[in-house]
Protein backbone atom coordinates (compact mmCIF):
# COMPACT_ATOMS: atom_id res chain seq x y z
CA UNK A 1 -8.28 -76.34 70.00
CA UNK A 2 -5.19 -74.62 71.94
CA UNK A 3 -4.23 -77.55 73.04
CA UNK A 4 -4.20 -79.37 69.32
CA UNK A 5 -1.92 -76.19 68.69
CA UNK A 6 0.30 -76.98 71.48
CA UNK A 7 0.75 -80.54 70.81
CA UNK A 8 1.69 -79.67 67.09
CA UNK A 9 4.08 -77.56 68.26
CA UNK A 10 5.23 -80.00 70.31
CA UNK A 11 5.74 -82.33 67.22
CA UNK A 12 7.26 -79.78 65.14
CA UNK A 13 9.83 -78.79 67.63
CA UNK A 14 10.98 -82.31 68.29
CA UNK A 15 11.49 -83.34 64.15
CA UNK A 16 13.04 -80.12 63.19
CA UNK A 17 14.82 -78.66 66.17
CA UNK A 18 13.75 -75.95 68.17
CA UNK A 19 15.37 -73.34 66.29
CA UNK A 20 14.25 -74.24 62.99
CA UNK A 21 10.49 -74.77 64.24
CA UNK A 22 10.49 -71.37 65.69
CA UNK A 23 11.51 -69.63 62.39
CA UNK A 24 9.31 -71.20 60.12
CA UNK A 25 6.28 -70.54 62.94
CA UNK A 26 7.42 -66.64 62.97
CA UNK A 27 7.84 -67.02 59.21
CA UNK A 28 3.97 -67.93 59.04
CA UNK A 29 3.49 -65.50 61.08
CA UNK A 30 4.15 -62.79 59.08
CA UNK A 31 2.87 -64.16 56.47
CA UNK A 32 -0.50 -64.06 57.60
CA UNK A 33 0.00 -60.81 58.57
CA UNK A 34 0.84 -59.64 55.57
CA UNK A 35 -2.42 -60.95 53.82
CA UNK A 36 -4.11 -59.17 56.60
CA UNK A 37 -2.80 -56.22 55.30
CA UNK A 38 -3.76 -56.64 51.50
CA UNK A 39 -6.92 -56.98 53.25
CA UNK A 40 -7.07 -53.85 54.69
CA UNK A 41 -5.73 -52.19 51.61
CA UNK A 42 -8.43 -53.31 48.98
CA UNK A 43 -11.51 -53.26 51.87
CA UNK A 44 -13.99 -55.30 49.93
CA UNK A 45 -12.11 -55.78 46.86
CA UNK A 46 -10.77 -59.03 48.34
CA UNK A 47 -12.94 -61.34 50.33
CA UNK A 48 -11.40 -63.28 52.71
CA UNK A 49 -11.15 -65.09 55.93
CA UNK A 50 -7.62 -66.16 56.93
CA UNK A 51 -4.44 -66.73 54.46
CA UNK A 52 -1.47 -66.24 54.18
CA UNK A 53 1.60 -64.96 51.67
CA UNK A 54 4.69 -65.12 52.08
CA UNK A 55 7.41 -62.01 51.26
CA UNK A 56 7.86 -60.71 47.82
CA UNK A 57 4.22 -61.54 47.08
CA UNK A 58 1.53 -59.40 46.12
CA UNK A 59 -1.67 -59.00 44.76
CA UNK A 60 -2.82 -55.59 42.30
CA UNK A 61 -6.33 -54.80 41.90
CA UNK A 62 -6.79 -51.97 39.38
CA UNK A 63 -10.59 -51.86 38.71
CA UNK A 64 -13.74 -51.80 41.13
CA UNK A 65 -15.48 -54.24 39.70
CA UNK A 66 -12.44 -56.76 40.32
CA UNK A 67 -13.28 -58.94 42.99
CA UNK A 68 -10.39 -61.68 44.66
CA UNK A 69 -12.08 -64.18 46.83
CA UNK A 70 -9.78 -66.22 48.89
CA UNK A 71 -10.50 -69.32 50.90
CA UNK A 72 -9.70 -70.24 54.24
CA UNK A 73 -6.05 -71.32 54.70
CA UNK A 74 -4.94 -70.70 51.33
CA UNK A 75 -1.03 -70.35 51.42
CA UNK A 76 0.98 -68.16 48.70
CA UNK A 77 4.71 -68.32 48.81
CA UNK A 78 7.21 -65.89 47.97
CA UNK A 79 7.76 -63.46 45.31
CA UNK A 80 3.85 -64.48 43.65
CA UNK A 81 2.14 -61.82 41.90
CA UNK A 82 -1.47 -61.99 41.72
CA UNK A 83 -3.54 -59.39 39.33
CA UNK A 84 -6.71 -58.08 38.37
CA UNK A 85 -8.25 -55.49 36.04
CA UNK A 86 -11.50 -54.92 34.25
CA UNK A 87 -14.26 -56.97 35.59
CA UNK A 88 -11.75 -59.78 36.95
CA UNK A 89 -13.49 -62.43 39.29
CA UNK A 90 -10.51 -64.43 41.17
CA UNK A 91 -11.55 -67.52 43.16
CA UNK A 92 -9.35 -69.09 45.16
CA UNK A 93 -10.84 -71.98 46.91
CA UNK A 94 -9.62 -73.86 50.46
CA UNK A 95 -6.28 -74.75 51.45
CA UNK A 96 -4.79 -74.02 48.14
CA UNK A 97 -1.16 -73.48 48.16
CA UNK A 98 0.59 -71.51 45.70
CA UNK A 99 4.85 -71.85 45.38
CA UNK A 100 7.21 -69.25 44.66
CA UNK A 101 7.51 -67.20 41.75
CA UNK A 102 3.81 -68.37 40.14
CA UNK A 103 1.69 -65.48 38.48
CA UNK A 104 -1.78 -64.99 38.16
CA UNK A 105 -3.35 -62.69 35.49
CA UNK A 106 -6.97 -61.99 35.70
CA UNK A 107 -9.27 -59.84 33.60
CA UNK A 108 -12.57 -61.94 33.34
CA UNK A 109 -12.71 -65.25 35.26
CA UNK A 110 -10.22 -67.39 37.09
CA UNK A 111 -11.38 -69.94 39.73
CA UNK A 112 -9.14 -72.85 41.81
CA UNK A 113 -10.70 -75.54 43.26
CA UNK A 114 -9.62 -76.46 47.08
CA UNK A 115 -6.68 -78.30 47.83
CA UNK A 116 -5.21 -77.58 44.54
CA UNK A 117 -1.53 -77.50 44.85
CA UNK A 118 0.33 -75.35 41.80
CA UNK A 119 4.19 -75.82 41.84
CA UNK A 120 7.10 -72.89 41.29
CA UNK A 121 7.32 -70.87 38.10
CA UNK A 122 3.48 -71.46 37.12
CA UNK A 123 1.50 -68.84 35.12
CA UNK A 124 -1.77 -68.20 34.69
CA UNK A 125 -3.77 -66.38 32.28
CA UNK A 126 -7.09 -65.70 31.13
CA UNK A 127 -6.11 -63.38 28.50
CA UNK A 128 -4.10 -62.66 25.37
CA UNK A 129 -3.20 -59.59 24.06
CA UNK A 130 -4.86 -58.44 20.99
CA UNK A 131 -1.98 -58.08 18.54
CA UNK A 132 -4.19 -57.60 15.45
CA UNK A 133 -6.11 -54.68 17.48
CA UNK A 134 -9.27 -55.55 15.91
CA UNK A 135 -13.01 -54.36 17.04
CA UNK A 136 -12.87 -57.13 19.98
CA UNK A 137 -10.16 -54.57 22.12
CA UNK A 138 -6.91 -54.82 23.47
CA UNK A 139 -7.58 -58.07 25.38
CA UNK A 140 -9.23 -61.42 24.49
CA UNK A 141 -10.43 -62.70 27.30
CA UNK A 142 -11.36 -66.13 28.08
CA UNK A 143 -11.96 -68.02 31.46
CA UNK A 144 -9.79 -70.75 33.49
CA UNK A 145 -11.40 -72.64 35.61
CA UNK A 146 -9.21 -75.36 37.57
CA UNK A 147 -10.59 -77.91 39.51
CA UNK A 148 -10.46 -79.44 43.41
CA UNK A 149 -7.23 -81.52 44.48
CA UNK A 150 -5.43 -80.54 40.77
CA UNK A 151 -1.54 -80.63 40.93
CA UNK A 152 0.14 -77.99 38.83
CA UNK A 153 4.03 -79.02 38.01
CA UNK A 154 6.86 -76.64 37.55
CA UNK A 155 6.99 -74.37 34.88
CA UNK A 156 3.76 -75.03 33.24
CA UNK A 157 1.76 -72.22 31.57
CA UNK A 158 -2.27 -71.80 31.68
CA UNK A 159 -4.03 -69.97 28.99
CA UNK A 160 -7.41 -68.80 28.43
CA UNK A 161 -10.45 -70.75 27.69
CA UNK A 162 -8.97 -74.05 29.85
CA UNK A 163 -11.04 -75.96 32.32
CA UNK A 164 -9.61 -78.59 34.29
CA UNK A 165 -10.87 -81.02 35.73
CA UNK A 166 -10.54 -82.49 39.22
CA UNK A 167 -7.65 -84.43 40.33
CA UNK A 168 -6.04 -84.14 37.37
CA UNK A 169 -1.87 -83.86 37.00
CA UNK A 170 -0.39 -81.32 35.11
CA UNK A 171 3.17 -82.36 34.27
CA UNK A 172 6.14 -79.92 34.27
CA UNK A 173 6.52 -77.43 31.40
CA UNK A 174 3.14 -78.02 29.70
CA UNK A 175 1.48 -75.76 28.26
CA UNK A 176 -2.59 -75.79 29.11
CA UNK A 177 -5.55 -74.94 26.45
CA UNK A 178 -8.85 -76.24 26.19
CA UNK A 179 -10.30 -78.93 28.35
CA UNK A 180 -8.85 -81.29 30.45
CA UNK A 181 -10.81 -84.67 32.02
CA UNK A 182 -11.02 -85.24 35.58
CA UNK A 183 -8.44 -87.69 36.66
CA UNK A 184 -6.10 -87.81 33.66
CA UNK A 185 -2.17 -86.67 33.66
CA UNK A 186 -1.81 -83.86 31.12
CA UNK A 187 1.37 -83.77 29.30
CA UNK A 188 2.84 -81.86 25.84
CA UNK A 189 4.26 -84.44 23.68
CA UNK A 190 7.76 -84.26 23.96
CA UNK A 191 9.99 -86.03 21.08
CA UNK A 192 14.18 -85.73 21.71
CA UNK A 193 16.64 -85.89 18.79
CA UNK A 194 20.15 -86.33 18.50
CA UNK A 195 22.50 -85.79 15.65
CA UNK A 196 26.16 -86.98 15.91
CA UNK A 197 28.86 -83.93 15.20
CA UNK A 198 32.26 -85.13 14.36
CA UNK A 199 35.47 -82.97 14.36
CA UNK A 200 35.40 -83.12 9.90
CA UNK A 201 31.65 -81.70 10.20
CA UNK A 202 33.24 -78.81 11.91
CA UNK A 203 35.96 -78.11 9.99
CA UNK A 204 34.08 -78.44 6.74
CA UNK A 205 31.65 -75.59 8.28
CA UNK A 206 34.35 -73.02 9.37
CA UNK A 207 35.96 -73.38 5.68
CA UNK A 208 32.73 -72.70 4.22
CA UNK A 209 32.33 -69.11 4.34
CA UNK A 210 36.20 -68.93 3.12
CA UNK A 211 35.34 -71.16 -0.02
CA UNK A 212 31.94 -68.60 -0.67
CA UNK A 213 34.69 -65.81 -0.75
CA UNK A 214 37.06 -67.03 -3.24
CA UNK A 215 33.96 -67.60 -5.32
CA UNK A 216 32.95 -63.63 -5.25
């Protein structure tokens, strides 16, 4: 095992330079540290082996009945914010890596498969907010549940009551509800229009508001 760890630093050093390959090593570092130390923090709040997160990221846990499971070698990068409240279960499975600036919003069920790989600016939720403020409470809570191997793109936003299935794609900017088949790219449908604007169009709209005047 150490020396597997030696010879990959070996590798590392040689295709990035010895400077670089030492920073992004300390960089890890302290980014496992610092997941240590949510551990700490919460006690059995958050089960876990070893992961990591990055700086800027954190994870909130304002019940006792939330639970965060993490799996071995997940990897969160910076400035992700991870919550929980009520009776939130969180399941993060293996090697699942998270990119910056992603959020994660749990108050009933959210669960991701290993491998899954979710891309920058992702958001996650298994609840709305209950604008009518009906019987049913300030939340309405749903569950995600996201599959093994998925790819997340940029952007995209996950609501409540969506399972995905695995392998699947989820392209950039989409917005996720309902059910989605293992092995299939997800996309919104996306239609672009163009209207031409010439110079008289323009001038005909600035003297507009001057010919409603004379008219009062």
């Amino acid at each position: 095992m150490i020396g597997k760890a030696i010879a990959a630093w070996g590798t590392q050093f040689r295709s990035r330079g010895l400077l670089p390959a030492i920073l992004m090593n300390v960089s890890q570092l302290l980014a496992f540290a610092r997941a240590f130390r949510y551990r700490l923090l919460y006690g059995r709040s958050i089960l876990a082996s070893v992961f990591a997160m990055q700086g800027g990221s954190t994870i909130e846990i304002f019940n006792k009945r939330a639970r965060c499971r993490v799996g071995r070698f997940v990897f969160m990068r910076k400035n992700i914010s991870i919550r929980l409240d009520d009776e939130g279960q969180l399941t993060l499975g293996d090697h699942v890596f998270i990119n910056d600036n992603c959020t994660i919003n749990c108050a009933l069920r959210v669960s991701i498969g290993e491998y899954t790989k979710i891309a920058p600016n992702v958001c996650i939720n298994d609840h709305d907010h209950n604008f009518r403020g009906d019987a049913e409470g300030h939340l309405l809570k749903g569950e995600v549940v996201i599959g093994s191997n998925v790819w997340i793109g940029t952007g995209s936003i996950i609501l409540r009551d969506t399972v995905i299935g695995d392998n699947a794609v989820i392209a950039a900017g989409s917005i996720v509800k309902g059910y989605v088949p293992s092995d299939t790219l997800f996309m919104n449908k996306r239609e672009k229009h163009f209207s031409a604007i010439s110079r008289a169009s323009e001038e005909e709209a600035v003297r507009a508001p001057a010919k409603g005047a004379e008219a009062i």
